[in-house]
Protein backbone atom coordinates (compact mmCIF):
# COMPACT_ATOMS: atom_id res chain seq x y z
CA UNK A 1 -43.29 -50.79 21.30
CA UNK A 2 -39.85 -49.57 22.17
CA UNK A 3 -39.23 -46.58 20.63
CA UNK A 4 -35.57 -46.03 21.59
CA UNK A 5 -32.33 -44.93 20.10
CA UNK A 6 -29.77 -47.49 18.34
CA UNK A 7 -26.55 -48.00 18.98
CA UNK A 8 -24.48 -46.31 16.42
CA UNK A 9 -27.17 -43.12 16.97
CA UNK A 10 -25.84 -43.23 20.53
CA UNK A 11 -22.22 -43.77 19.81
CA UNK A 12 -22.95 -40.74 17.40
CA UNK A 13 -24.21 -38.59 19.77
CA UNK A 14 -21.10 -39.42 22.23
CA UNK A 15 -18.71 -38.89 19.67
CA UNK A 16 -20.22 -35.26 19.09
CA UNK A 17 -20.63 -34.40 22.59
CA UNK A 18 -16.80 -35.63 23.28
CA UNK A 19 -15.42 -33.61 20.32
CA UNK A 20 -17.24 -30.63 21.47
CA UNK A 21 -15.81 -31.06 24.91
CA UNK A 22 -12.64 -30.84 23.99
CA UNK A 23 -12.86 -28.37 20.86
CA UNK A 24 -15.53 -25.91 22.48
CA UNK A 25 -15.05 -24.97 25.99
CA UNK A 26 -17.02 -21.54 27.08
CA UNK A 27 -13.72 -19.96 27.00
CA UNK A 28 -13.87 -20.44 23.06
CA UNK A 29 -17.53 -19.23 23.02
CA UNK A 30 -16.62 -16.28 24.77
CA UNK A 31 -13.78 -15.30 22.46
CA UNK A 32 -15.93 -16.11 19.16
CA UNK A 33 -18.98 -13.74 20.60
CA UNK A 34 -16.54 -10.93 21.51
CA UNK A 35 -15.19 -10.77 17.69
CA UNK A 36 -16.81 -10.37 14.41
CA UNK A 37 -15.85 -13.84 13.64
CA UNK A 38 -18.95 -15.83 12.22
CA UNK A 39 -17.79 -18.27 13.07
CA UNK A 40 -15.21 -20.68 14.90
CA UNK A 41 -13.21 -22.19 12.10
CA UNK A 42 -11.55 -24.84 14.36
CA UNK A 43 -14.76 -26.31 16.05
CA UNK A 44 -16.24 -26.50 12.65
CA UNK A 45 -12.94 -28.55 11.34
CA UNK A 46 -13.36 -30.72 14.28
CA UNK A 47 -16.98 -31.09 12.97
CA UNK A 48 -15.92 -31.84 9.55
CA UNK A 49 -13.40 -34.48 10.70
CA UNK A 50 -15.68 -36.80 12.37
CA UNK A 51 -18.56 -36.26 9.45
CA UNK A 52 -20.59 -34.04 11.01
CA UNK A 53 -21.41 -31.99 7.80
CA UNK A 54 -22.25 -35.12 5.38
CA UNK A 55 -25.06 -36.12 7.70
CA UNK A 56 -27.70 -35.62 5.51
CA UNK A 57 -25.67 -35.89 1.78
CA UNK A 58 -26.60 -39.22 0.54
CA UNK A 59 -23.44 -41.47 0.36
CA UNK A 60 -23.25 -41.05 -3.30
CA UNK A 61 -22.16 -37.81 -3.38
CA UNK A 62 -19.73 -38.52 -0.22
CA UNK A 63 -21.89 -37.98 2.39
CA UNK A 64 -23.03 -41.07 5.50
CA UNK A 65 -27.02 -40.68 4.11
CA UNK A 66 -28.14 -40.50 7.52
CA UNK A 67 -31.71 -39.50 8.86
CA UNK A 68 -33.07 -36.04 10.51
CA UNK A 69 -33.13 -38.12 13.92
CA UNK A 70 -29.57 -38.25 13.79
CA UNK A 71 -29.22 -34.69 12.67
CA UNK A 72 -31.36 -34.07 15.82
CA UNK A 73 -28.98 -35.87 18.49
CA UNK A 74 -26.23 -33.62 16.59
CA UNK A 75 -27.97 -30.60 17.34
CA UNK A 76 -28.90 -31.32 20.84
CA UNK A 77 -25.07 -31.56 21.61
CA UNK A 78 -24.68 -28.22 19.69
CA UNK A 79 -26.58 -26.39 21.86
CA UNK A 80 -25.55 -28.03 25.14
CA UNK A 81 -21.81 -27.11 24.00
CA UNK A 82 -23.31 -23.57 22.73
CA UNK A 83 -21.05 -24.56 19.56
CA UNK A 84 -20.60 -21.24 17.08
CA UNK A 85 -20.99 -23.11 13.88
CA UNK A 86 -23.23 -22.97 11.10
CA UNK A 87 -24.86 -26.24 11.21
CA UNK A 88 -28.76 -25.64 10.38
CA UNK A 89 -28.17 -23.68 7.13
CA UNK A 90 -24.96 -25.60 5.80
CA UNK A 91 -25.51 -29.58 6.93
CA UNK A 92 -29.47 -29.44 7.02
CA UNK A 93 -31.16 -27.39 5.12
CA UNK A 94 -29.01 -26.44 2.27
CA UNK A 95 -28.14 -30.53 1.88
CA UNK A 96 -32.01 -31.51 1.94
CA UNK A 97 -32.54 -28.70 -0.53
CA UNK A 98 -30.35 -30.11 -2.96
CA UNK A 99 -31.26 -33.99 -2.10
CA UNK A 100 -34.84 -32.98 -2.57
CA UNK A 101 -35.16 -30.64 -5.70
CA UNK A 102 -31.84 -29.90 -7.19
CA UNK A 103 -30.84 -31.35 -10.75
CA UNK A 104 -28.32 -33.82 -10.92
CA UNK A 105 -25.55 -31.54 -12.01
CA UNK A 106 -26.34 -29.64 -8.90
CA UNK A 107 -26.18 -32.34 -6.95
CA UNK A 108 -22.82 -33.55 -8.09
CA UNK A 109 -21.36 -29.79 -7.99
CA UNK A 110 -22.77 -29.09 -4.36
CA UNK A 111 -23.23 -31.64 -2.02
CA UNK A 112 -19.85 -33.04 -2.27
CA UNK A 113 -18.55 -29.72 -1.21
CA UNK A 114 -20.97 -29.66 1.31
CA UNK A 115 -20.48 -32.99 2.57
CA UNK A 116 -16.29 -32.22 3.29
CA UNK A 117 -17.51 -28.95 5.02
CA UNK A 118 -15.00 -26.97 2.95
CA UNK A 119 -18.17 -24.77 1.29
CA UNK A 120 -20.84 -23.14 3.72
CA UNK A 121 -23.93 -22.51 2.64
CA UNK A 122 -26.55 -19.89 3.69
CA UNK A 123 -30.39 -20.55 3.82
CA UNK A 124 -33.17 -17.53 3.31
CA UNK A 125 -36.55 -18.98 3.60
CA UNK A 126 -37.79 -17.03 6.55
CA UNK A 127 -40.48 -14.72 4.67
CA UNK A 128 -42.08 -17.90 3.33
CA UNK A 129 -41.72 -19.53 6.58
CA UNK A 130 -42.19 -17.32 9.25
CA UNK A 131 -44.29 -14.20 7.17
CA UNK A 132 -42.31 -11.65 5.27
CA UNK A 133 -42.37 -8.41 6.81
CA UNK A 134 -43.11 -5.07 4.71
CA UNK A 135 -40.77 -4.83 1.70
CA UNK A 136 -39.38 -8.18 2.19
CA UNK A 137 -39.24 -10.76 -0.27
CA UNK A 138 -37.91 -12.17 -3.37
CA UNK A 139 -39.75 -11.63 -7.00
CA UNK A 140 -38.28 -14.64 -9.14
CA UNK A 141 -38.09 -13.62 -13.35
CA UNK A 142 -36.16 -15.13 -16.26
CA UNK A 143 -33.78 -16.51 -13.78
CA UNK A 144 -32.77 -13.18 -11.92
CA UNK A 145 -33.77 -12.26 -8.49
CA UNK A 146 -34.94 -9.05 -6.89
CA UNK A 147 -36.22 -7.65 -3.52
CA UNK A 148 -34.57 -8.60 0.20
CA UNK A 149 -34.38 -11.47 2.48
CA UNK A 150 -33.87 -11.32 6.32
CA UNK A 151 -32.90 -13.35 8.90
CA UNK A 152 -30.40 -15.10 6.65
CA UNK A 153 -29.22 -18.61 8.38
CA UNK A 154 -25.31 -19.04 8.31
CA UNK A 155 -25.08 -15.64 5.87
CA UNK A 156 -22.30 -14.17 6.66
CA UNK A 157 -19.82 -17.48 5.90
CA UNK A 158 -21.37 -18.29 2.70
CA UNK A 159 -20.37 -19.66 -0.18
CA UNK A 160 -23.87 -20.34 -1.86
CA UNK A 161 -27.02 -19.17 -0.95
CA UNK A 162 -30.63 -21.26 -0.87
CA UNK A 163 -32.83 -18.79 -1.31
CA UNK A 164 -36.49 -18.85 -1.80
CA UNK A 165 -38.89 -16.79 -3.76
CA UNK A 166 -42.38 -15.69 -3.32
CA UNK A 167 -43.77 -18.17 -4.89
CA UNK A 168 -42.38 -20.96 -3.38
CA UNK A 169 -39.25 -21.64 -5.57
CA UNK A 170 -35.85 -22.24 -4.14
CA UNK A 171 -32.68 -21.29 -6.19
CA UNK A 172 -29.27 -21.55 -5.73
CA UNK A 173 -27.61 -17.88 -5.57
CA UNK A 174 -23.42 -17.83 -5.68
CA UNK A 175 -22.44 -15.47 -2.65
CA UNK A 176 -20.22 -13.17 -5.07
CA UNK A 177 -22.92 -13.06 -7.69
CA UNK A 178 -23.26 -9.60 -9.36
CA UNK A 179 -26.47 -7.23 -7.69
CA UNK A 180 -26.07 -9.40 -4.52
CA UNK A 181 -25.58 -7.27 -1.05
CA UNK A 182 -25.53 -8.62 2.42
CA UNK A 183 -25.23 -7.49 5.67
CA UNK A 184 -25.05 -8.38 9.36
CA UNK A 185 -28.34 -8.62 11.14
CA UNK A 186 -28.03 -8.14 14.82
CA UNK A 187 -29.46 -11.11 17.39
CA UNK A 188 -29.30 -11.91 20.90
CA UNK A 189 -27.10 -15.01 19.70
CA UNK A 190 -23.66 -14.20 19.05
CA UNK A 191 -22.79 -17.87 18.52
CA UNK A 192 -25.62 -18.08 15.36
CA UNK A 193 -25.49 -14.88 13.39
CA UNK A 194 -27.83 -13.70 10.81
CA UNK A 195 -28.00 -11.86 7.94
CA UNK A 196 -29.86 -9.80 4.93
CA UNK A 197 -29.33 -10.47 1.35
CA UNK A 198 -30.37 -7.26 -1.00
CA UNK A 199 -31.05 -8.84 -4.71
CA UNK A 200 -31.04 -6.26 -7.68
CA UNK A 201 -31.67 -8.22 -10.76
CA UNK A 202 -28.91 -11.40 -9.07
CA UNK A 203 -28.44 -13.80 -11.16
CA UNK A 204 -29.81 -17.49 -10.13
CA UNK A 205 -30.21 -21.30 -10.41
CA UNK A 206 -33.74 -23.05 -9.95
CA UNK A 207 -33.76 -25.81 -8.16
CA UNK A 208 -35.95 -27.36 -10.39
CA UNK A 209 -37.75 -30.17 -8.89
CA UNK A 210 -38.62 -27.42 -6.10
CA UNK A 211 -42.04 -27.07 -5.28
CA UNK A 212 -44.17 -25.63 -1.95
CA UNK A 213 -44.09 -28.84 -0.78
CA UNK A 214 -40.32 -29.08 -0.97
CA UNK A 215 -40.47 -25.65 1.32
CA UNK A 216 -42.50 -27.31 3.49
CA UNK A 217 -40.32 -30.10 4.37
CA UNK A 218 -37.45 -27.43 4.68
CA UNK A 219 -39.63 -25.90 7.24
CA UNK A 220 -40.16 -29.17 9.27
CA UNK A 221 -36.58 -29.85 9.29
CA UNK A 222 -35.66 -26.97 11.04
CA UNK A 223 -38.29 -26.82 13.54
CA UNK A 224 -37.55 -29.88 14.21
CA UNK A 225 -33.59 -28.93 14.40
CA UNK A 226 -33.60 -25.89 16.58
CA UNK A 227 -36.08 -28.08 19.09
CA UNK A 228 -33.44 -30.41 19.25
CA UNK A 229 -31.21 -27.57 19.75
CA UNK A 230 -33.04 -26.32 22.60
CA UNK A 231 -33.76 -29.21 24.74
CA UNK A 232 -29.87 -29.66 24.61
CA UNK A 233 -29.12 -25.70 25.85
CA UNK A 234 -32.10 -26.09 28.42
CA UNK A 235 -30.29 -29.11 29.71
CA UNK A 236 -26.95 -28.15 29.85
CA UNK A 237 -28.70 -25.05 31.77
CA UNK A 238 -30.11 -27.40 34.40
CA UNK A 239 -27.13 -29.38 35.02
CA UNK A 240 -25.24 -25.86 35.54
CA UNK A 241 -28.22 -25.07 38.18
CA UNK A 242 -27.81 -27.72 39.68
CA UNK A 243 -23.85 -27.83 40.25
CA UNK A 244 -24.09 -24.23 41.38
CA UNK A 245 -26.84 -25.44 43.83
CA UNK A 246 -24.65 -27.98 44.90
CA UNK A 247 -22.07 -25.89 45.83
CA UNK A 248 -23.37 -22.39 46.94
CA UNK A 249 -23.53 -22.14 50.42
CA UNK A 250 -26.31 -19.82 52.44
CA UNK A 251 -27.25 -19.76 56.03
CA UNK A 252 -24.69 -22.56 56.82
CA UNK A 253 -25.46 -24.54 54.39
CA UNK A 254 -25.59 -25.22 50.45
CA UNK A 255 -28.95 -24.07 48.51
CA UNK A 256 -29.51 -27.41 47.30
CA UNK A 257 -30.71 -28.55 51.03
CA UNK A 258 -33.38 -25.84 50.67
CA UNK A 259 -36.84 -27.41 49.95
CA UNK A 260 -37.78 -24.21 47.51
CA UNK A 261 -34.59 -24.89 45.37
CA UNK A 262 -35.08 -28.72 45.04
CA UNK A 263 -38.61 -27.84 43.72
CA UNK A 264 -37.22 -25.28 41.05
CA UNK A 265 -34.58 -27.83 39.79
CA UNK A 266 -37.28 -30.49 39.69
CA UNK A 267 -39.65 -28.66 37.88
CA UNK A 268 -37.15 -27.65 35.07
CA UNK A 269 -36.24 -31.24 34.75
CA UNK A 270 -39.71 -32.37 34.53
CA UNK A 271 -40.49 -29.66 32.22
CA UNK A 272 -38.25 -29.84 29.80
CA UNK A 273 -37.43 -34.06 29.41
CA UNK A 274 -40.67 -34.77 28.24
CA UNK A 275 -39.94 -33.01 25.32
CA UNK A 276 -37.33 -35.53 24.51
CA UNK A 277 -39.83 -37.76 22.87
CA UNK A 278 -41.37 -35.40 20.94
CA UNK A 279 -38.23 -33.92 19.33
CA UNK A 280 -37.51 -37.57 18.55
CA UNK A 281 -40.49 -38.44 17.22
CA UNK A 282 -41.11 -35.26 15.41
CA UNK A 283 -37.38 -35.78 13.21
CA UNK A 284 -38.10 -39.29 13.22
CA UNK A 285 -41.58 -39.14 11.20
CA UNK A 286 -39.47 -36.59 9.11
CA UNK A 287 -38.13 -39.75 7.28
CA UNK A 288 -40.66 -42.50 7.94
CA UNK A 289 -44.33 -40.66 8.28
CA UNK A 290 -43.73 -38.04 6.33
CA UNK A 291 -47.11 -37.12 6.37
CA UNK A 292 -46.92 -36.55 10.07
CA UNK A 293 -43.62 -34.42 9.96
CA UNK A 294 -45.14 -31.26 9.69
CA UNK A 295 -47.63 -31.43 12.22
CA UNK A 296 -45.14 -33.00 14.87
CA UNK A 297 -42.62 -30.70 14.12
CA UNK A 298 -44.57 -27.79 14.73
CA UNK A 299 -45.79 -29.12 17.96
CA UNK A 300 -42.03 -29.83 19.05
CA UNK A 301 -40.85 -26.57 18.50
CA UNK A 302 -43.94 -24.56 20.09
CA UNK A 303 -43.33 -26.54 23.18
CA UNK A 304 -39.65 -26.39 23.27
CA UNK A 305 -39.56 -23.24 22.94
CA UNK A 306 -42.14 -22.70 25.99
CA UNK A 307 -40.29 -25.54 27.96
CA UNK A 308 -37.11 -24.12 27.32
CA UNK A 309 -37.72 -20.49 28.13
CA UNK A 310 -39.02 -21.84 31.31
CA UNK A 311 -35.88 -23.54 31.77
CA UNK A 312 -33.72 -20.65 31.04
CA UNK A 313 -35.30 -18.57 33.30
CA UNK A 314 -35.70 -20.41 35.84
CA UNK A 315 -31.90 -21.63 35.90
CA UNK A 316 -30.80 -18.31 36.26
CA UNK A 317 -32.85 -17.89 39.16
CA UNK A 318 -31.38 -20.55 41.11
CA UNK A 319 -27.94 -18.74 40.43
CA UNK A 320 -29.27 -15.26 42.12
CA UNK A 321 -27.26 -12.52 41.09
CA UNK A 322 -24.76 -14.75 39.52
CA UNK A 323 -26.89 -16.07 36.84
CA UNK A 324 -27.12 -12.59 35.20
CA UNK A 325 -23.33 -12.31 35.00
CA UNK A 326 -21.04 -12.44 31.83
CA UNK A 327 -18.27 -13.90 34.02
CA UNK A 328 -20.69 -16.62 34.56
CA UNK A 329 -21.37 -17.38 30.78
CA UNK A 330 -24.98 -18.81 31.80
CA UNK A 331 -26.42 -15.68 29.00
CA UNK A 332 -24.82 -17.97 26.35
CA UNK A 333 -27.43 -20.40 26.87
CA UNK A 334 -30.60 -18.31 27.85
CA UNK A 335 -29.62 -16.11 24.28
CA UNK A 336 -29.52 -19.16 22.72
CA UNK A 337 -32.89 -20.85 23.61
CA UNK A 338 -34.57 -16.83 23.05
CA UNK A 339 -33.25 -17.25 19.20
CA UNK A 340 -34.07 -20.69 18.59
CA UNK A 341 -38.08 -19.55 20.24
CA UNK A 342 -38.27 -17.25 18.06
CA UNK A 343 -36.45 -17.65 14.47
CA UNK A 344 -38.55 -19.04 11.41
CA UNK A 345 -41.74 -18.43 13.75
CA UNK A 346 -42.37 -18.28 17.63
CA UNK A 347 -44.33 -20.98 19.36
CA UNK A 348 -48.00 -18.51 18.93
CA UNK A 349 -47.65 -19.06 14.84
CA UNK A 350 -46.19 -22.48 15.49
CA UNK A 351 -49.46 -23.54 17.14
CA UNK A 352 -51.40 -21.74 15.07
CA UNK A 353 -50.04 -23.09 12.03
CA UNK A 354 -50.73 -26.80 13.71
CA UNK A 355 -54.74 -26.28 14.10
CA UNK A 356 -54.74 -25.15 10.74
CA UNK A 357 -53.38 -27.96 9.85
CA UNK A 358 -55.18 -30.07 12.20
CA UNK A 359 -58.60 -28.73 10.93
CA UNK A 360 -57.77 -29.51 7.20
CA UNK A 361 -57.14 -33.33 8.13
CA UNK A 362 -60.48 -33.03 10.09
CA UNK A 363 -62.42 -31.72 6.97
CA UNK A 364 -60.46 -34.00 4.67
CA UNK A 365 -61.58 -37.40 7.17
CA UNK A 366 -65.34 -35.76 6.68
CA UNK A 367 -65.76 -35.08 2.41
């Protein structure tokens, strides 16, 4: 069986990769990180114009109705190009929300919006994700909203906010509703910021075909989102390690010749491609086994996130001094693959999560 990509999925990913080339050189990066900007307004049109954003809205509401695999090989290019534009919350998660459990008039109001890119949403399902911390959370009553969510994806752009409660419920919360406060939560990514929403007694929308289960496939799509993410970064890390290898010259000659820097570009290559597959397969099965999705996307992420930090480090290594230099820009990437390890659960829970799940199948094949 060939399990490969098709052709319009690879003239996708080239048309990403090219826009991002020209719209997002590190020079652009740099300037967005050194600001308060959220985000970089002109990438994100350049996003918008080739239909980036309507990935994922079925073509009824003005969207292409494409599959998480494709929303994969967009996010790969995103983090090779380090792009500072909110992407997970606004063209994934908020769009499979709606596609998944929101009524038909929500539907029609949202995902059109969505779809042009000219509304950003924001996304809070980390505390029934990745564990609420103490105080966290959101109490759900009569359609109002109380307590606090962290680690808000794509909060301080938004619109609209998905937000989910304790019991599983998602709603749809307007980002100027009355009782709503949010504020600026500080990462090691300056190209992805987060946020914290304060509710006291907010008004909201149920989404209501919303169930666990619908949080559940939020979950897999962004595992398997910011694995894609960081098998891009860790690339565009290795290629960087080894043009600087190419070029740096030591003891007459460049490093590349040395036997000990071959090795370290080698193994980074042959850690991190395998992964390929299983970030493939994992959004694939998303779609088509969706019985499979959550397992596989757990798996993807736990390793990525190993691979990748391997990578990261690693690549900076081969630059020596250079590599920990902000005229260099390699901390762009390395910050990037740290958040994406670590946001909506680091690759320990991720794995743990997976034998859990791997134990219930095994009880289930023996009853």
């Amino acid at each position: 069986m060939e399990f490969a990509l098709s052709p319009d999925q690879r003239a996708l990913q080239d048309s990403v990769r090219r826009s991002l080339e020209r719209a997002c050189p590190l020079e652009r990066v740099r300037a967005v990180a050194a600001t308060d900007q959220p985000f970089d307004r002109a990438v994100w049109q350049t996003l918008c114009e080739i239909g980036v954003p309507a990935l994922l809205v079925p073509e009824a509401h003005g969207g292409l109705g494409l599959s998480l695999l494709d929303a994969a090989l967009v996010a790969e290019e995103l983090g090779r190009h380090v792009a500072p534009v909110p992407f997970l919350g606004s063209a994934v998660l908020a769009p499979l929300a709606l596609r998944e459990a929101g009524s038909a008039a929500q539907q029609a109001e949202w995902l059109p919006r969505l779809a042009r890119g000219d509304c950003i949403a924001g996304v809070a399902i980390a505390e029934r994700v990745a564990g609420a911390r103490d105080g966290a959370g959101l109490q759900a009553d009569a359609g109002r909203l109380n307590g606090s969510a962290l680690f808000v994806l794509d909060a301080a752009q938004a619109d609209v906010f998905v937000v989910a409660d304790r019991s599983g419920g998602l709603h749809l919360v307007a980002a100027d509703a009355a009782g709503l406060q949010r504020a600026a939560l500080r990462s090691i990514d300056a190209t992805r910021p987060l946020g914290e929403l304060v509710f006291e007694n907010v008004p909201a929308q149920p989404l209501p075909g919303a169930t666990p289960a619908t949080l559940a496939r939020l979950r897999s799509a962004a595992w398997a989102l910011l694995a894609a993410d960081t098998l891009g970064a860790g690339w565009a890390m290795i290629d960087q390690a080894v043009a600087y290898a190419k070029e740096r010259r030591q003891f007459g000659r460049v490093i590349g010749s040395f036997q000990a820097v071959k090795h370290l570009c080698a193994e980074m290559a042959a850690g991190l491609e395998p992964g390929r597959a299983l970030v493939w397969y994992a959004a694939h099965a998303f779609d088509a086994l969706p019985d499979e999705a959550e397992l596989l996307s757990a798996h993807a992420k736990a390793h990525l996130s190993e691979a990748g930090t391997f990578v990261a480090r690693t690549a900076t290594e081969v630059h020596g001094g250079m590599g920990i230099t902000d005229l260099l820009g390699l901390h762009f990437w390395f910050k990037r693959i740290g958040f994406n390890r670590q946001v909506l659960g680091g690759p320990e829970r991720l794995r743990q999560h997976a034998a859990q799940l791997q134990d219930s199948a095994a009880m289930k094949e023996t009853t």
